[in-house]
Protein backbone atom coordinates (compact mmCIF):
# COMPACT_ATOMS: atom_id res chain seq x y z
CA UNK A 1 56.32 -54.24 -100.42
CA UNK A 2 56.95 -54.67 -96.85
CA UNK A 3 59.50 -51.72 -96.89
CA UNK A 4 56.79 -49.54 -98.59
CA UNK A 5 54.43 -50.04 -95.97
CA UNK A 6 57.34 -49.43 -92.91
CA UNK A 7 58.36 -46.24 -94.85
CA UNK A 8 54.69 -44.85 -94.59
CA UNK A 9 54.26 -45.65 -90.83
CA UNK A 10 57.23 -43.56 -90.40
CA UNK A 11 56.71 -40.91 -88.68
CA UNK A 12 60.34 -39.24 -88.49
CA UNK A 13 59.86 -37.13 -91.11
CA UNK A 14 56.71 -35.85 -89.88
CA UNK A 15 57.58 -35.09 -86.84
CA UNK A 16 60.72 -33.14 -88.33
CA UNK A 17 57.97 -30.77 -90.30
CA UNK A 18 56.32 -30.30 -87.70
CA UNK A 19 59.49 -29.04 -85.74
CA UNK A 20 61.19 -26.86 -88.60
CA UNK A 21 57.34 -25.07 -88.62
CA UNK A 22 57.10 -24.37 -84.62
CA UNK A 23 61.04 -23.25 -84.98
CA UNK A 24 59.74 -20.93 -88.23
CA UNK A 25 57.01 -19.46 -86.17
CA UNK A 26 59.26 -18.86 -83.12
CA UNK A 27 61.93 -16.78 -85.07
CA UNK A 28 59.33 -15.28 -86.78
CA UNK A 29 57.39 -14.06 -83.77
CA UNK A 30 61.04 -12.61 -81.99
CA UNK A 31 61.71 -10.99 -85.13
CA UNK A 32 58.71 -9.06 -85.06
CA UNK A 33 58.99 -8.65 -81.20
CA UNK A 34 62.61 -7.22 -81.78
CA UNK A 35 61.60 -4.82 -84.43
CA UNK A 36 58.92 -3.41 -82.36
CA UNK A 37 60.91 -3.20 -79.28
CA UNK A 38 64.22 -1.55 -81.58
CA UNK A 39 61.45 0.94 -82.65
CA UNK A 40 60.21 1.77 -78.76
CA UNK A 41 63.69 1.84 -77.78
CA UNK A 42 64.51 4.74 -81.04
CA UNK A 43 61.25 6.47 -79.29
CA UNK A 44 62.54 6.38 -75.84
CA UNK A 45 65.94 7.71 -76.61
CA UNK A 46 65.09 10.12 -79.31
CA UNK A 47 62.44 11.65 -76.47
CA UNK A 48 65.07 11.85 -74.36
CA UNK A 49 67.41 13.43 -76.40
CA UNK A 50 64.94 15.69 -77.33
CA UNK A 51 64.12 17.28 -73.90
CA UNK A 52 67.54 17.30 -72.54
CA UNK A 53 68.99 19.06 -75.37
């Protein structure tokens, strides 16, 4: 009984969750930062291209 009650003021695994979901929301964010800067970066070049050929 006692090791029941130590295992549920654990907080280890907790904390882990909560770390794995900030590090899911940070590659999340810079993936969507990277595929709008890829696509301003296409723009840029492509306008380029454009008026110097």
């Amino acid at each position: 009984m006692y090791q029941l009650a130590r295992l549920l003021r654990d907080q280890k695994g907790a904390n882990a969750i909560e770390y794995a979901l900030i590090a899911g929301l940070i590659a999340t964010a810079a993936v969507f930062a990277m595929s709008n800067l890829g696509s301003g970066v296409n723009n840029l070049y492509g306008n380029v291209s454009s008026k110097l050929g």
